[in-house]
PDB file of N, CA and C in Angstrom:
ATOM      1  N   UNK A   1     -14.712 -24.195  16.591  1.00  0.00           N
ATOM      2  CA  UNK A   1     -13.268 -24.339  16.497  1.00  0.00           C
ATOM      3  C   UNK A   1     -12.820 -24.213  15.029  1.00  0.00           C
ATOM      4  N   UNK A   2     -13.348 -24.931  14.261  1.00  0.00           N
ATOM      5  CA  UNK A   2     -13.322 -25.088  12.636  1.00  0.00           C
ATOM      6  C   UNK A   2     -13.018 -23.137  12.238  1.00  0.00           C
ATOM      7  N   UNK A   3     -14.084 -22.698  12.885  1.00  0.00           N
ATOM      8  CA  UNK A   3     -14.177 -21.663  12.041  1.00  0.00           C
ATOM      9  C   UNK A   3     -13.382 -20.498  12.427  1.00  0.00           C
ATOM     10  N   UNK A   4     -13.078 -20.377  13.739  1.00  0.00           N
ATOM     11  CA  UNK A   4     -11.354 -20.077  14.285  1.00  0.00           C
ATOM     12  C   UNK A   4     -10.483 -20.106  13.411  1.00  0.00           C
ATOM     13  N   UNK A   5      -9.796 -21.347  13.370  1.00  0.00           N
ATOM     14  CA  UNK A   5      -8.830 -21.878  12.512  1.00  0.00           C
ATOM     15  C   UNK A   5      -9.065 -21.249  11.162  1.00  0.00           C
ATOM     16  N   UNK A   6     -10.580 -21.457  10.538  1.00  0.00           N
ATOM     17  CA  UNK A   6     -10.414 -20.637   9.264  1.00  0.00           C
ATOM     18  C   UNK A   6     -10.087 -19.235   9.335  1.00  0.00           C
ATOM     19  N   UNK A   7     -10.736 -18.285  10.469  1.00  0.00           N
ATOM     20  CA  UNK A   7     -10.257 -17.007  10.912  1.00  0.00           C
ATOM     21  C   UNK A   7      -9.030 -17.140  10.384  1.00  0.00           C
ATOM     22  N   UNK A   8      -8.348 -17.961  11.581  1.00  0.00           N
ATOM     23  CA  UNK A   8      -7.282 -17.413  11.677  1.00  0.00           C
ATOM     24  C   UNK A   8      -5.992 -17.479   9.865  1.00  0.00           C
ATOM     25  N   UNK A   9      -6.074 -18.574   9.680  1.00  0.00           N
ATOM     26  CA  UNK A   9      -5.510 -18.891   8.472  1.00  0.00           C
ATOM     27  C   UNK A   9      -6.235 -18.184   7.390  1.00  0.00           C
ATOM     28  N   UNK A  10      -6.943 -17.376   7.437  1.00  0.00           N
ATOM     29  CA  UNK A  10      -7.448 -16.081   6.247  1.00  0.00           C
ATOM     30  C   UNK A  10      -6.936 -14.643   6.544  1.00  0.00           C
ATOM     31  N   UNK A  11      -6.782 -14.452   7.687  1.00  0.00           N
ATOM     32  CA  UNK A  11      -5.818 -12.930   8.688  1.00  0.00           C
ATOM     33  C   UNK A  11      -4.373 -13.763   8.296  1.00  0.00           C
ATOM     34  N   UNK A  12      -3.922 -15.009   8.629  1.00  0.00           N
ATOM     35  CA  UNK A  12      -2.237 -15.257   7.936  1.00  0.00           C
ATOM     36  C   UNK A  12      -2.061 -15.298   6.914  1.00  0.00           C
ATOM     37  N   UNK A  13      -3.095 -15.373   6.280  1.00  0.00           N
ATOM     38  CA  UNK A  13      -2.478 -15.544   4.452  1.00  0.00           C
ATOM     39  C   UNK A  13      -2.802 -13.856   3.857  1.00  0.00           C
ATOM     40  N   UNK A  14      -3.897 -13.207   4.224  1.00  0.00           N
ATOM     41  CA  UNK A  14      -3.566 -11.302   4.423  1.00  0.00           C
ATOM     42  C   UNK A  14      -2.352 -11.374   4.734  1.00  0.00           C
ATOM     43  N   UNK A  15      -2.539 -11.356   6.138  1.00  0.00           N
ATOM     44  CA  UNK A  15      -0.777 -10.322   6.525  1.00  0.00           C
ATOM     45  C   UNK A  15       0.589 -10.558   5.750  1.00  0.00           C
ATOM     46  N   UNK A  16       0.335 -12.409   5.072  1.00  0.00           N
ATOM     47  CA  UNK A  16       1.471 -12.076   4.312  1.00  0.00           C
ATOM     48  C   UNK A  16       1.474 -12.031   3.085  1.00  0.00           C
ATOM     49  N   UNK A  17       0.266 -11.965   2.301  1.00  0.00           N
ATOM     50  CA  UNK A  17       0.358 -10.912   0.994  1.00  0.00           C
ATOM     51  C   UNK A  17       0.528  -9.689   1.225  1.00  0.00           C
ATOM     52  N   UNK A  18       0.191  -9.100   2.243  1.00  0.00           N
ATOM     53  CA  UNK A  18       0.469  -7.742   2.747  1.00  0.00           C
ATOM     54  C   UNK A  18       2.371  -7.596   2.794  1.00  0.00           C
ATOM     55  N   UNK A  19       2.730  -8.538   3.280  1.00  0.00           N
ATOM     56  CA  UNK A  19       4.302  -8.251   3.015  1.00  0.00           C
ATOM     57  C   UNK A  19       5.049  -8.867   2.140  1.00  0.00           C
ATOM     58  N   UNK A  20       4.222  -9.445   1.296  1.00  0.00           N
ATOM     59  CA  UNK A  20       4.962  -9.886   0.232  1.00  0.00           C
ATOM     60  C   UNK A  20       5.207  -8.288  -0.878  1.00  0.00           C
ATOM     61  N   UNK A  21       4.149  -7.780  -0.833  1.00  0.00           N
ATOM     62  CA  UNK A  21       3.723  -6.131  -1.549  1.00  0.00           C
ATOM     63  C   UNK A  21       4.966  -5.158  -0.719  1.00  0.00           C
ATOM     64  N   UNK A  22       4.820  -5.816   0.501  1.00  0.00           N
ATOM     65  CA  UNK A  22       6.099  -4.648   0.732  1.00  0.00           C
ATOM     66  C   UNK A  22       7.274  -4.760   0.281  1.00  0.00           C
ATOM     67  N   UNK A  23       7.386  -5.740   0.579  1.00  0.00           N
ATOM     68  CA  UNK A  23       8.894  -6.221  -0.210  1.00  0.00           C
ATOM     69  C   UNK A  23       9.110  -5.883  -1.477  1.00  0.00           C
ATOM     70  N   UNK A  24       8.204  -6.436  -2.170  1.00  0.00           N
ATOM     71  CA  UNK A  24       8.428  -5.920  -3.580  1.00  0.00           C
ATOM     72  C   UNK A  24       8.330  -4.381  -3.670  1.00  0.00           C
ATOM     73  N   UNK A  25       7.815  -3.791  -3.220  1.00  0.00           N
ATOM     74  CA  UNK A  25       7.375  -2.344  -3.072  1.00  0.00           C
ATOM     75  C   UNK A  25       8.910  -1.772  -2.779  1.00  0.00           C
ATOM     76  N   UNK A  26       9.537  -2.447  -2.098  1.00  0.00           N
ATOM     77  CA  UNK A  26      11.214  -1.936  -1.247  1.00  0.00           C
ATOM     78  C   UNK A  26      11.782  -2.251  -2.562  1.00  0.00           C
ATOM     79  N   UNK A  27      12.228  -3.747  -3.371  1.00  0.00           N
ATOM     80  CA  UNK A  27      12.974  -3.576  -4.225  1.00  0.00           C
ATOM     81  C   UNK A  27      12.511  -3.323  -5.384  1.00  0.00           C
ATOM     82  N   UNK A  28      11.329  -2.522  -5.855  1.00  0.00           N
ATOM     83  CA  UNK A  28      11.279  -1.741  -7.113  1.00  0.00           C
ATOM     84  C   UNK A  28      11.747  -0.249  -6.260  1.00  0.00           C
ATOM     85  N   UNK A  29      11.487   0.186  -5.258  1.00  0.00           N
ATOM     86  CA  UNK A  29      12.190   1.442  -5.121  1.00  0.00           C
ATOM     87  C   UNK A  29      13.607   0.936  -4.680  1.00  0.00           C
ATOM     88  N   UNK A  30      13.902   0.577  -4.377  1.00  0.00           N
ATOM     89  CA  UNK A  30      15.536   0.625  -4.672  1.00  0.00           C
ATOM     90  C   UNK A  30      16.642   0.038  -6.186  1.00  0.00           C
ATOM     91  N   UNK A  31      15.164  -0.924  -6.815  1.00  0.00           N
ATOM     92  CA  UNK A  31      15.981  -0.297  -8.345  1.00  0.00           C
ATOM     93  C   UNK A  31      15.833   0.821  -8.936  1.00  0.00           C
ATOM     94  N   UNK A  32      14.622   1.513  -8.960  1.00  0.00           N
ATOM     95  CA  UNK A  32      14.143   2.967  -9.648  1.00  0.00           C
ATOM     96  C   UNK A  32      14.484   3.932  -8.904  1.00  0.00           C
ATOM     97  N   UNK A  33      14.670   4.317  -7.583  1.00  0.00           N
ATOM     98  CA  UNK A  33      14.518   5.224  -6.963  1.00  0.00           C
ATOM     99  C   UNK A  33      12.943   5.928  -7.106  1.00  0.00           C
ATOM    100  N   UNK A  34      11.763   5.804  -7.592  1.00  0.00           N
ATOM    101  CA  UNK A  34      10.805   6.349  -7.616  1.00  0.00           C
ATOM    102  C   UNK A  34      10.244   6.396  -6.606  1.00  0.00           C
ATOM    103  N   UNK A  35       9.555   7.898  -6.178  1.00  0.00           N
ATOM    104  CA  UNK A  35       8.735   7.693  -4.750  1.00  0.00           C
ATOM    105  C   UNK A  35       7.872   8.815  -4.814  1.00  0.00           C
ATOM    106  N   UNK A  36       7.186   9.335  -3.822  1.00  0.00           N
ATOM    107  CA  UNK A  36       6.517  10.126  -3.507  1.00  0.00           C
ATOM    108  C   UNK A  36       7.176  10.512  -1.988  1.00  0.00           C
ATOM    109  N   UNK A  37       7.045  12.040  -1.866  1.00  0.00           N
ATOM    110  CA  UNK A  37       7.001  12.073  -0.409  1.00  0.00           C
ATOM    111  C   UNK A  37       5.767  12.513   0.402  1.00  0.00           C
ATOM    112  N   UNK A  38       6.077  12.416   1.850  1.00  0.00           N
ATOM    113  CA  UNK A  38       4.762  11.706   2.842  1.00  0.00           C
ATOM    114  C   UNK A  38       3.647  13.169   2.208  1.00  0.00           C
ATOM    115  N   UNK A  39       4.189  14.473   2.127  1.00  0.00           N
ATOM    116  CA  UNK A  39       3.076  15.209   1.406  1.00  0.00           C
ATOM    117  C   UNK A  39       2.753  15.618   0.056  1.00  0.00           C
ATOM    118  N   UNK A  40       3.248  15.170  -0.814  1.00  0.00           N
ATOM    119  CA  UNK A  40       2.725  14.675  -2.421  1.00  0.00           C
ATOM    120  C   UNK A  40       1.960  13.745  -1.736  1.00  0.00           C
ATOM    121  N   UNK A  41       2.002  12.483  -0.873  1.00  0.00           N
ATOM    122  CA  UNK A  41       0.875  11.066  -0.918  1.00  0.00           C
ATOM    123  C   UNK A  41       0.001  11.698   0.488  1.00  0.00           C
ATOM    124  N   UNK A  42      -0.054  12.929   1.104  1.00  0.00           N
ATOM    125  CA  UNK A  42      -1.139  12.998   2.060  1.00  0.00           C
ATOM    126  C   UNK A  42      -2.315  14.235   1.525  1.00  0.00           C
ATOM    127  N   UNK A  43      -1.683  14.990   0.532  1.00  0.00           N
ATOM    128  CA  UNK A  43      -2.274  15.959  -0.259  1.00  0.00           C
ATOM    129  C   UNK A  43      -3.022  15.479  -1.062  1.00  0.00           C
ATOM    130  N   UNK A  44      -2.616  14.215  -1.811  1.00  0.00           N
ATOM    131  CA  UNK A  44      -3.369  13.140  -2.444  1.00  0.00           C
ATOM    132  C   UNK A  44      -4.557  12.670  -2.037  1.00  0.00           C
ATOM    133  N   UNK A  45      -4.605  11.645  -0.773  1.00  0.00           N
ATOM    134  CA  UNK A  45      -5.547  11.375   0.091  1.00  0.00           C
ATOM    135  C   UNK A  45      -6.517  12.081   0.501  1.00  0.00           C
ATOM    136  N   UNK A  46      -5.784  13.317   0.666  1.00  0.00           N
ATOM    137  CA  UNK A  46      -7.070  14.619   1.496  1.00  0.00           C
ATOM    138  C   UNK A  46      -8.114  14.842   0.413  1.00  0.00           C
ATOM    139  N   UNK A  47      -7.209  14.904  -1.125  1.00  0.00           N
ATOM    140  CA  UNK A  47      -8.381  15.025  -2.232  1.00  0.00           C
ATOM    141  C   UNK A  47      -9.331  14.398  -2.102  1.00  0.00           C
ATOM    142  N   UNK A  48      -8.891  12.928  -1.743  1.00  0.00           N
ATOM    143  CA  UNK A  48      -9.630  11.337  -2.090  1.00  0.00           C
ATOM    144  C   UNK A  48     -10.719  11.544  -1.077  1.00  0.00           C
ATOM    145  N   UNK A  49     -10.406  12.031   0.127  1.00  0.00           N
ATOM    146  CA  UNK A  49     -11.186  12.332   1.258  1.00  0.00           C
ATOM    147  C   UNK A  49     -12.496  12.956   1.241  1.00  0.00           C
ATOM    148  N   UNK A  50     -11.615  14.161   0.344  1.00  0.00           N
ATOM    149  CA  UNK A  50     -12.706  14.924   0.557  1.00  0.00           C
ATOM    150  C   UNK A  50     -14.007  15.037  -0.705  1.00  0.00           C
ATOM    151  N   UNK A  51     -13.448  13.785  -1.395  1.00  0.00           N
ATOM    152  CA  UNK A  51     -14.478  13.614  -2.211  1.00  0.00           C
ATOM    153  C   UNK A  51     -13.995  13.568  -3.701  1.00  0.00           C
ATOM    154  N   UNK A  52     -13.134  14.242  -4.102  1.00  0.00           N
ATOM    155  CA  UNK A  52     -12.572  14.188  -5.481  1.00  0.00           C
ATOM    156  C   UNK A  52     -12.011  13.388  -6.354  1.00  0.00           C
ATOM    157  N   UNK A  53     -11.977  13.642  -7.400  1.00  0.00           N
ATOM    158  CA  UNK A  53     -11.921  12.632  -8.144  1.00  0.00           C
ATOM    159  C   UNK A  53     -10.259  12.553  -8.719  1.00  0.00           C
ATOM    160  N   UNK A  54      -9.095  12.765  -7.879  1.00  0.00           N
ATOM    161  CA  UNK A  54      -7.857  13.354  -7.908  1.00  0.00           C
ATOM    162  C   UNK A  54      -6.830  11.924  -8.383  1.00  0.00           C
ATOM    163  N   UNK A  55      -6.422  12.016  -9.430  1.00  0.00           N
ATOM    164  CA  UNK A  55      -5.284  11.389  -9.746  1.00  0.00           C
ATOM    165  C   UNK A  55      -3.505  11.259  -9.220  1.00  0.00           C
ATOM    166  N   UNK A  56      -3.550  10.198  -8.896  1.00  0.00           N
ATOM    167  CA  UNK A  56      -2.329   9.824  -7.589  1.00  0.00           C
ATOM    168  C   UNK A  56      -1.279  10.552  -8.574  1.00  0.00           C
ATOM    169  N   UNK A  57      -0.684  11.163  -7.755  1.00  0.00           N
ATOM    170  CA  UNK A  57       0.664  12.066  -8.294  1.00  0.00           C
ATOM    171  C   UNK A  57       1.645  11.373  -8.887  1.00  0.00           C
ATOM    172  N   UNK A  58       2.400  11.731  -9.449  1.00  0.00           N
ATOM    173  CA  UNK A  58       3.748  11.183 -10.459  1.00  0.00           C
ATOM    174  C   UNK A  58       4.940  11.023  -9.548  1.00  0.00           C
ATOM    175  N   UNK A  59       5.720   9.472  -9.404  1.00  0.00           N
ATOM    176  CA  UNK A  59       6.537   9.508  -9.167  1.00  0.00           C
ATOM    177  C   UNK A  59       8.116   9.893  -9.330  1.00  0.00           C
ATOM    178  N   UNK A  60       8.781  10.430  -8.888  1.00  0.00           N
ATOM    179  CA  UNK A  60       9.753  11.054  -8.955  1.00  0.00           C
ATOM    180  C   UNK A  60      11.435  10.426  -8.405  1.00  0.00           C
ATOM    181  N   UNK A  61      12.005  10.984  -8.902  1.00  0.00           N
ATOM    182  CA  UNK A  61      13.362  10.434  -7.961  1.00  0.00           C
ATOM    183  C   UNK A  61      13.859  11.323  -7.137  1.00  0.00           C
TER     184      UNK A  61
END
């Protein structure tokens, strides 16, 4: 049971550092406008994928 409970309260305290990052993630792009779009950040990945050693692209407005 103990170790349930620890489960579980280590997956709740993830999920909400996980949205604490989003949030902040929402209001630095809505003070900067900086972003990437979905293929600048999937062209990225495919590098990462496929092995390379590819530097995450420059954000833009």
């Amino acid at each position: 049971m103990r170790e349930a409970i620890a489960q579980y309260v280590e997956r709740e305290e993830k999920r909400e550092a996980f949205r604490q990052d989003a949030i902040q993630a929402w209001d630095e792009y809505q003070k900067t406008g900086l972003h990437l779009t979905l293929e600048e950040a999937d062209a990225w990945l495919a590098k990462l994928e496929a092995g390379e050693d590819a530097e995450p692209p420059k954000c833009h407005v």
